[in-house]
Protein backbone atom coordinates (compact mmCIF):
# COMPACT_ATOMS: atom_id res chain seq x y z
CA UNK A 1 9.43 -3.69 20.46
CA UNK A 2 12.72 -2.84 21.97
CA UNK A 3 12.76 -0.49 24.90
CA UNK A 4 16.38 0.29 24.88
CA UNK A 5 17.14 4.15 25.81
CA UNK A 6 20.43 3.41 23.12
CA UNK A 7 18.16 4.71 20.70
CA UNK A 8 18.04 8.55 22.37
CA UNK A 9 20.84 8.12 24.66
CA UNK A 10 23.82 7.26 23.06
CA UNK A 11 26.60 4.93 25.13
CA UNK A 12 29.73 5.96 23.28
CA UNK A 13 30.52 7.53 20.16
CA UNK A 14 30.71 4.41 17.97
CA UNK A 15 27.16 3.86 19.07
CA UNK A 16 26.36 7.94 18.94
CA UNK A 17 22.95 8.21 17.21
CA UNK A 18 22.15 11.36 15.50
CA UNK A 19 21.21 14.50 17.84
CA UNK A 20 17.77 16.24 17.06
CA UNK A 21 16.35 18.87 19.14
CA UNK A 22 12.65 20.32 18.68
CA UNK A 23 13.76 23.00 15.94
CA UNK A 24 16.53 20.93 14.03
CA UNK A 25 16.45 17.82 12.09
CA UNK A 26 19.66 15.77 11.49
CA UNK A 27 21.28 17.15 8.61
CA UNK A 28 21.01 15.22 5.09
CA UNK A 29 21.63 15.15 1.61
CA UNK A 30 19.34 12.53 1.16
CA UNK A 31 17.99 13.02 -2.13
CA UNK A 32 17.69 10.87 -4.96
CA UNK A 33 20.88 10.43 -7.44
CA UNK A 34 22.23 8.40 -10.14
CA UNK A 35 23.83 6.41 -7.03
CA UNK A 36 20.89 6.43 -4.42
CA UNK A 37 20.55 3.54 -2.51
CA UNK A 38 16.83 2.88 -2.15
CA UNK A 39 14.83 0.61 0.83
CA UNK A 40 11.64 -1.07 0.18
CA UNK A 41 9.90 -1.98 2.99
CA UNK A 42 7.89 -5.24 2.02
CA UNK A 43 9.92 -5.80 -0.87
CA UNK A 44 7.67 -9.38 -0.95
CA UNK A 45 4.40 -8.60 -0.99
CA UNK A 46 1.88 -7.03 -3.92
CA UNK A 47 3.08 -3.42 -3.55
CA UNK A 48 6.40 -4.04 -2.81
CA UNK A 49 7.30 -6.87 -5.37
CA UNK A 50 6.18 -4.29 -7.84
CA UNK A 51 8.47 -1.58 -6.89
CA UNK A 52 11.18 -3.91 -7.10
CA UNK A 53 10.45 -5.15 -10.39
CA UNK A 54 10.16 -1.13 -11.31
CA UNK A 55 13.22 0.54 -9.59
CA UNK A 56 15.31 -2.40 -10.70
CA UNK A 57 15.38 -1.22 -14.50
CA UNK A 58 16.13 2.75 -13.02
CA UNK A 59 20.25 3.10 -13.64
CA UNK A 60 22.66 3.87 -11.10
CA UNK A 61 20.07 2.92 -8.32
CA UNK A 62 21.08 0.27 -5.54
CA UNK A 63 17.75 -1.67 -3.88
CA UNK A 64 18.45 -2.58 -0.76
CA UNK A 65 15.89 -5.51 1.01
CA UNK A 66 15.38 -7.32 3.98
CA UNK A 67 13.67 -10.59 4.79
CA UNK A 68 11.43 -10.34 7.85
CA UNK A 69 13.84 -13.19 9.24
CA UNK A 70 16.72 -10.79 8.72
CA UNK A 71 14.86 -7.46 10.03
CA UNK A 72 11.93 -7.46 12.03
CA UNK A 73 10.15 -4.29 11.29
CA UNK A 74 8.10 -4.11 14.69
CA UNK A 75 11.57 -4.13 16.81
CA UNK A 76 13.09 -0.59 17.27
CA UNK A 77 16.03 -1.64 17.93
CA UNK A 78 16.55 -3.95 14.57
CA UNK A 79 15.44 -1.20 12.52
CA UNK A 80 17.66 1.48 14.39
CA UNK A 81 20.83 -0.50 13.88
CA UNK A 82 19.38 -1.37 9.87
CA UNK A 83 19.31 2.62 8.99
CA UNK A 84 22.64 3.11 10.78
CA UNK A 85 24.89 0.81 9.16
CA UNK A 86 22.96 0.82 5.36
CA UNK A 87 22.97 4.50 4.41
CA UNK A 88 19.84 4.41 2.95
CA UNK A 89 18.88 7.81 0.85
CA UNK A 90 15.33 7.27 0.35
CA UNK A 91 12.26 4.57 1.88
CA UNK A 92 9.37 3.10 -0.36
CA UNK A 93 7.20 2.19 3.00
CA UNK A 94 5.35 -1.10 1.48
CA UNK A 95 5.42 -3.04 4.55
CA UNK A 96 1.96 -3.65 6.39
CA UNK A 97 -0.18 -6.58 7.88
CA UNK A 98 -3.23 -6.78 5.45
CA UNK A 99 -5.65 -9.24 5.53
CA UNK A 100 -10.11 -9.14 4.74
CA UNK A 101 -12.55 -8.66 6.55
CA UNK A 102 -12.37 -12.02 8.54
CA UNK A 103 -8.72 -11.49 9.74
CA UNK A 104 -9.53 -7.94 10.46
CA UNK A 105 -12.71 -8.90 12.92
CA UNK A 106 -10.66 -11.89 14.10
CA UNK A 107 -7.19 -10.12 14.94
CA UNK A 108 -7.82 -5.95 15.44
CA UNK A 109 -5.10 -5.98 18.07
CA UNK A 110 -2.52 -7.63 15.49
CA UNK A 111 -3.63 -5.22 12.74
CA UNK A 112 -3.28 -1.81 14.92
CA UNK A 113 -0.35 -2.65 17.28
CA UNK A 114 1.84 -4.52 13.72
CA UNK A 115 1.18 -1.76 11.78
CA UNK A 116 1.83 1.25 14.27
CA UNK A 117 5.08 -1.04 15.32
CA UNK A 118 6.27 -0.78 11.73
CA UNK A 119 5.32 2.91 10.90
CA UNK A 120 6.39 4.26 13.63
CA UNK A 121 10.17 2.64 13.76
CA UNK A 122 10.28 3.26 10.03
CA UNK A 123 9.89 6.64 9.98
CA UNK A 124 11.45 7.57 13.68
CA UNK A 125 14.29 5.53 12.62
CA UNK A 126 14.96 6.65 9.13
CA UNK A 127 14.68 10.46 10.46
CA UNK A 128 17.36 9.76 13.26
CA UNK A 129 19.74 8.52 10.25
CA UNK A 130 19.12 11.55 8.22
CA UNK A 131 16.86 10.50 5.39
CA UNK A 132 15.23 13.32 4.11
CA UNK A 133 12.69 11.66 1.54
CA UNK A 134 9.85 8.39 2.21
CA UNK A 135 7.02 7.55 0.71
CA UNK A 136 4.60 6.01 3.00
CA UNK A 137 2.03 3.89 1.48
CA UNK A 138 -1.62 3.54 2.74
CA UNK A 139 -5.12 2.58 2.03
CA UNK A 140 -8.48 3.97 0.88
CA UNK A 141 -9.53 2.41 3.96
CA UNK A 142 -8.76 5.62 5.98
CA UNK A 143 -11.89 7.47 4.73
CA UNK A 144 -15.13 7.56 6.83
CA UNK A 145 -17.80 4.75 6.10
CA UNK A 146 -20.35 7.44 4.65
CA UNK A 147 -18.19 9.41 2.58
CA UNK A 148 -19.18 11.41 -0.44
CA UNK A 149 -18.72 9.40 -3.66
CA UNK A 150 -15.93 9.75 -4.91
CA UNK A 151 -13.69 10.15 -2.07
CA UNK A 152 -11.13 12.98 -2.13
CA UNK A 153 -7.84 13.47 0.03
CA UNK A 154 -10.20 16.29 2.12
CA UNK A 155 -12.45 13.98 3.73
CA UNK A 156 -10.02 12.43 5.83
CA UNK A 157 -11.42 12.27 9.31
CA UNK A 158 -14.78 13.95 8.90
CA UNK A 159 -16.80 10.76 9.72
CA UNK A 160 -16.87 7.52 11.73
CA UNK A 161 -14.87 4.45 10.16
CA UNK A 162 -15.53 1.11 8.79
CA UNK A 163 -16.28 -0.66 11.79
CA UNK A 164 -14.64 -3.96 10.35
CA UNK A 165 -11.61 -2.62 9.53
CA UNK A 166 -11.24 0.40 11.88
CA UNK A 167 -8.24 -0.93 13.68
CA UNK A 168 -6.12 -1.20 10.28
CA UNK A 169 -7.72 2.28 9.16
CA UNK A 170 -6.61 4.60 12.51
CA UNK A 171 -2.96 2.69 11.90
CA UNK A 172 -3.33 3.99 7.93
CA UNK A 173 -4.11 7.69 9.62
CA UNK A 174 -1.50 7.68 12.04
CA UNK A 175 1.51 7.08 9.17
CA UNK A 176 -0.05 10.04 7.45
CA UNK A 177 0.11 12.19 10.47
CA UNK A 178 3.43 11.04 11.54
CA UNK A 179 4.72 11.61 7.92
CA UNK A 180 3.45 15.05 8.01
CA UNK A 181 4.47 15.86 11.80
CA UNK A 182 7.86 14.85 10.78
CA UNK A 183 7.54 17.59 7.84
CA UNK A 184 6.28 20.09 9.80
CA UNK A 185 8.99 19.94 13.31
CA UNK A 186 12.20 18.59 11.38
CA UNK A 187 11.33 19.81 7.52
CA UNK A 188 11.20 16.61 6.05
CA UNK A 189 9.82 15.87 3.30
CA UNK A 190 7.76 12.90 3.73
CA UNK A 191 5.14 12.09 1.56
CA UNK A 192 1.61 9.49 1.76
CA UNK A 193 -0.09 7.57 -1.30
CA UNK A 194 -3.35 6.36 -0.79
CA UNK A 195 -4.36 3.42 -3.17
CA UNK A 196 -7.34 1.90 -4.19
CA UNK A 197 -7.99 -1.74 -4.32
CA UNK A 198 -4.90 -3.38 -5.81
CA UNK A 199 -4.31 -6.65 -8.03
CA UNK A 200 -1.57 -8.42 -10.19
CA UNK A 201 1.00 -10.48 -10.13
CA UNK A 202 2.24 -12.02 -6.56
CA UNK A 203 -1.20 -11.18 -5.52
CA UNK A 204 -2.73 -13.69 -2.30
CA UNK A 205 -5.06 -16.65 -3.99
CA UNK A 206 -6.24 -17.37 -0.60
CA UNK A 207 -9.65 -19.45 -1.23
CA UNK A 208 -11.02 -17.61 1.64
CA UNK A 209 -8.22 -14.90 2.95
CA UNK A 210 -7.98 -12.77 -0.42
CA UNK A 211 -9.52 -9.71 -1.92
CA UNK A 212 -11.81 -9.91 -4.41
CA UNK A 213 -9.90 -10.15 -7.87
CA UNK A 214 -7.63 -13.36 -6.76
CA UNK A 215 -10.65 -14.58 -5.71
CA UNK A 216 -12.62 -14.77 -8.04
CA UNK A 217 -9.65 -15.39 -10.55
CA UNK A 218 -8.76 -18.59 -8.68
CA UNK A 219 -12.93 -19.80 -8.25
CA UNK A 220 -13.61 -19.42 -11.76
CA UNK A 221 -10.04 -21.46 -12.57
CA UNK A 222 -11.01 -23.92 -10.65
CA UNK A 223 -14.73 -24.20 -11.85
CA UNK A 224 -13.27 -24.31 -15.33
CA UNK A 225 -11.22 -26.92 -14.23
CA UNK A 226 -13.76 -29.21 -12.73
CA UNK A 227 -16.48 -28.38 -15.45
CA UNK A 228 -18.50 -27.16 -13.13
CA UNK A 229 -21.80 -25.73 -14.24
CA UNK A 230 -22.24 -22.42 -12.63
CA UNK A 231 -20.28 -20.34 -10.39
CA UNK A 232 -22.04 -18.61 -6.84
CA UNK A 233 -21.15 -15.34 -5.49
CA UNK A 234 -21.82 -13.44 -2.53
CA UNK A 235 -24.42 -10.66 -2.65
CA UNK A 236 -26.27 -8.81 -5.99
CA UNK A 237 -23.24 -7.47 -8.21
CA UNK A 238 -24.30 -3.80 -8.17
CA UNK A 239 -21.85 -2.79 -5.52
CA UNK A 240 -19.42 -1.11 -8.08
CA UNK A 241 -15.64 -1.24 -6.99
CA UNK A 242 -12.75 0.27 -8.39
CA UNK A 243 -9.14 -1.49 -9.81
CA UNK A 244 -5.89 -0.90 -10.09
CA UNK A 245 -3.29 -2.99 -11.52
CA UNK A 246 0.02 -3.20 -9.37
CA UNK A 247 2.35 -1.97 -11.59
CA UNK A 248 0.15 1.04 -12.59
CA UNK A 249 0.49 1.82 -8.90
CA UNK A 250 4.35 1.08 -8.62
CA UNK A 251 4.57 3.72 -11.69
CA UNK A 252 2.47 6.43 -10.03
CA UNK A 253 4.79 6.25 -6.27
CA UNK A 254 7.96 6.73 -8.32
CA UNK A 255 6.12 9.70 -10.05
CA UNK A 256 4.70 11.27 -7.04
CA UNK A 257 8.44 10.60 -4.65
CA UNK A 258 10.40 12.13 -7.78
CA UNK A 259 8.74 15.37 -7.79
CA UNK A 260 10.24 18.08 -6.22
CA UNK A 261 9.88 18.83 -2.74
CA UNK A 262 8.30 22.66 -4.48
CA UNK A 263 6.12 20.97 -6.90
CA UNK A 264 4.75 18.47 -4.10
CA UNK A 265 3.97 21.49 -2.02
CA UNK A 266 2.11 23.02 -4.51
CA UNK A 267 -0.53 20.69 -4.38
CA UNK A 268 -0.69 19.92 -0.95
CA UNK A 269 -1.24 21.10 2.58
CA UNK A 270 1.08 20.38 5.64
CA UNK A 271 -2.02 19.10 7.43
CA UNK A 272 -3.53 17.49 4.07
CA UNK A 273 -0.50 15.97 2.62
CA UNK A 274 -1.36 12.81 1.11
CA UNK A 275 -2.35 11.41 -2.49
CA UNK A 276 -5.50 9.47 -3.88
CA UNK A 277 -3.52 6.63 -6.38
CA UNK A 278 -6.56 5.36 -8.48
CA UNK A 279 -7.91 5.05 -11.90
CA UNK A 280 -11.71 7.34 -11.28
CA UNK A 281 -13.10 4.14 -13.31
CA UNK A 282 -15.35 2.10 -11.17
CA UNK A 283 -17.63 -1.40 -12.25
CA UNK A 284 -20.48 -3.58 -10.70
CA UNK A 285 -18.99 -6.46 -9.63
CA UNK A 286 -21.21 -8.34 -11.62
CA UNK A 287 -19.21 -6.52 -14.86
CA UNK A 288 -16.22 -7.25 -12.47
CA UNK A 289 -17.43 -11.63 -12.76
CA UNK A 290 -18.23 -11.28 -16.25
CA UNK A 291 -14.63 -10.27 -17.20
CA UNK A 292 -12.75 -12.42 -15.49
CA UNK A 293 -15.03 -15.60 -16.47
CA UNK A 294 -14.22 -14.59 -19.87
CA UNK A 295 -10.57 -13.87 -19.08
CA UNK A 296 -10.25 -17.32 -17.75
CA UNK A 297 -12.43 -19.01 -20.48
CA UNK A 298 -15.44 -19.96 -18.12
CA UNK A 299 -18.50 -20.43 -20.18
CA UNK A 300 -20.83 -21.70 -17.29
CA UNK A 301 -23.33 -19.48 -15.55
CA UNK A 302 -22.81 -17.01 -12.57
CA UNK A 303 -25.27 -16.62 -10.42
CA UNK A 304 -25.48 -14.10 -7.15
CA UNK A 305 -26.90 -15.00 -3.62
CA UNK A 306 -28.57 -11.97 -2.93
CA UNK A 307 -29.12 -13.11 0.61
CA UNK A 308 -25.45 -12.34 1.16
CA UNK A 309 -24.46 -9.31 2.17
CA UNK A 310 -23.27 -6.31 -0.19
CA UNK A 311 -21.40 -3.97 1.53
CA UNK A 312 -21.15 -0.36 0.54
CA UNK A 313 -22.89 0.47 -2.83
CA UNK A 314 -19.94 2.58 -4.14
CA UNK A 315 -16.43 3.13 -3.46
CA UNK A 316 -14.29 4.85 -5.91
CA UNK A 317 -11.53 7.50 -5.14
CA UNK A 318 -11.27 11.05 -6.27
CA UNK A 319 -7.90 11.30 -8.36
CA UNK A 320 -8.39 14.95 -9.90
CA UNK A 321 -5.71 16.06 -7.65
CA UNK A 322 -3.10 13.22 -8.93
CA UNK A 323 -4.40 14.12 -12.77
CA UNK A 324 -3.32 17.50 -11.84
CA UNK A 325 0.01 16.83 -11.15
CA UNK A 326 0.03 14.97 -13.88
CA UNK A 327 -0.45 11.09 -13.40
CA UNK A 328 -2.66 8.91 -15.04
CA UNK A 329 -3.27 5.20 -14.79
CA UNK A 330 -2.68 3.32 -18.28
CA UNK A 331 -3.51 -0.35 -17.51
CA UNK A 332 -7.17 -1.21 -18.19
CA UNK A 333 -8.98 -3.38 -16.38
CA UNK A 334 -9.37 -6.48 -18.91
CA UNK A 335 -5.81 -6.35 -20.22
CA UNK A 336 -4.74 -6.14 -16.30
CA UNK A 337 -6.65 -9.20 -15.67
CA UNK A 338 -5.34 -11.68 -18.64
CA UNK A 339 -1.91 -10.22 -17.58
CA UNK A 340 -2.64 -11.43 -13.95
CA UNK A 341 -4.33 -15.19 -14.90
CA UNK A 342 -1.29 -15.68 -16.73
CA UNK A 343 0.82 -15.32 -13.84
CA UNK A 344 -1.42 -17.30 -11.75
CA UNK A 345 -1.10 -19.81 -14.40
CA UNK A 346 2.85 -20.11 -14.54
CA UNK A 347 2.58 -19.89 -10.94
CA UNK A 348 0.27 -22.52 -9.80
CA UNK A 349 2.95 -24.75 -7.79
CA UNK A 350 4.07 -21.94 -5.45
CA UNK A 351 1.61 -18.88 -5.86
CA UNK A 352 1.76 -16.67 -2.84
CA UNK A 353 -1.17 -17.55 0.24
């Protein structure tokens, strides 16, 4: 992370950065038009890609993307100089180190110092330059380990964390709360989206590094493959789990950043800002097996080593408050997951790990 005081002490006046003061935010027009040029933030990863693929068929819209080689999102400095010389009008914040429960036990320093790098020059940055309107994107992760079933936005911080992912869950809280504090000193309008787990195409098919649906997508392939007899999974298949398809969650960010700054208000609080993107569908993951197997055409057995470890019986997010507004996932779970196997399938060579 760059230290240099360029950032709040401007040199000259080709170099002159934006002036804010406690009671004044720079001023912007900002909003989204048939000419709006729009950053993604992770423009290759699950989330991202998917945005892409979506704002890419919206007319009059310029996408503007960086590779990590050409913009490194945990130097200040890189991402000052980005938001001064691209006039960006509006942020899709799809940019995070993710990884499972392994990498997150393995590597919490990475996870809480890589993702408070990024958030915090995103959004600092993007406010110097004027840009009224981002939409930071988060994780269900950020609720407490015991909370009630199903989770809504208001039990945000009312109980102790995951303890396996904790690092990556405080970084998820602190974009909320810097979206918000942003909101409430400078009257931006910065928003949060809180998924549930996500799948689909450019997924990771990791053997061991992936989340459950690539997983078990690319095991029961490869059983197929090698006519293996029966397939072994960790723990007893109750644990029920909820699913959303990538592109049904691209389609609900562009719903929730296009309504206006009134009607997002409406339904939020300054210190409770941020959105629950699910379906409110949940399945065992033994349901979860039995689809894909048939998906993918396995017919051998599946059996479950209960000796393994379950994890939480139930997690499933509370989405009345994104129904009210007027969202509603449409991709089911089976037709999400042939959609997905295909695109593993044409994408065997070079899949993303």
């Amino acid at each position: 992370m760059s230290n240099s005081s360029s950032l709040f002490t401007p040199h000259s006046s080709r170099e002159q950065t934006p002036h804010t003061s406690q009671d004044q935010a720079p001023h912007s027009s900002h909003e989204q038009t048939p000419h709006s040029r729009i950053y993604v933030a992770g423009h290759r990863g699950l989330v991202g890609s998917a945005l892409v693929r979506l704002l890419s068929k919206q007319l009059g819209l310029e996408l503007v993307t960086r590779d990590r080689a050409d913009l490194e999102l945990t130097d200040q400095q890189q991402v000052f100089n980005f938001f001064r010389a691209e006039k960006i009008d509006q942020v899709y914040m799809a940019s995070a180190k993710v990884g499972g429960i392994h990498a997150n036990m393995t590597y919490p320093a990475e996870f809480i110092y890589q993702n408070l790098m990024v958030e915090c020059n995103l959004i600092h940055a993007a406010h110097l330059a004027g840009i009224n309107r981002i939409l930071f994107l988060g994780s269900s992760c950020i609720y407490p380990k015991f909370a009630q079933q199903p989770m809504a936005e208001d039990q945000l911080l009312t109980g102790v964390l995951e303890a396996t992912n904790e690092p990556y869950a405080i970084a998820k809280i602190a974009g909320i709360k810097l979206c918000e504090s942003y909101n409430r000193q400078y009257g931006r309008d910065y928003r949060s989206v809180m998924p549930t787990n996500l799948y689909g195409e450019n997924d990771n098919f990791h053997p061991e590094n992936s989340h459950v649906i690539p997983a078990l997508l690319r095991r029961f392939h490869e059983a197929k493959q090698a006519r293996r007899k029966k397939v072994i999974i960790w723990g007893s298949g109750q644990p029920r789990r909820e699913f959303l398809h990538v592109d049904d969650m691209a389609a609900a960010c562009l719903y929730i950043m296009n309504l206006s700054k009134e009607n997002y208000a409406r339904y939020t609080q300054p210190r409770l800002s941020h959105i629950n993107i699910g379906t409110g569908k949940d399945f065992t993951l033994r349901e979860l097996a039995e689809t894909i197997a048939e998906v993918v055409g396995y017919i051998g057995a599946i059996e479950f080593d209960k000796s393994k470890p379950d994890g939480p019986p139930r997690k499933l997010l509370n989405v009345e408050l994104l129904t009210k507004m007027g969202w509603q996932a449409k991709i089911g779970l089976k037709e999400g997951l042939l959609a997905t196997y295909q695109w593993f399938l044409a994408h065997q060579d070079h899949y993303r790990e």
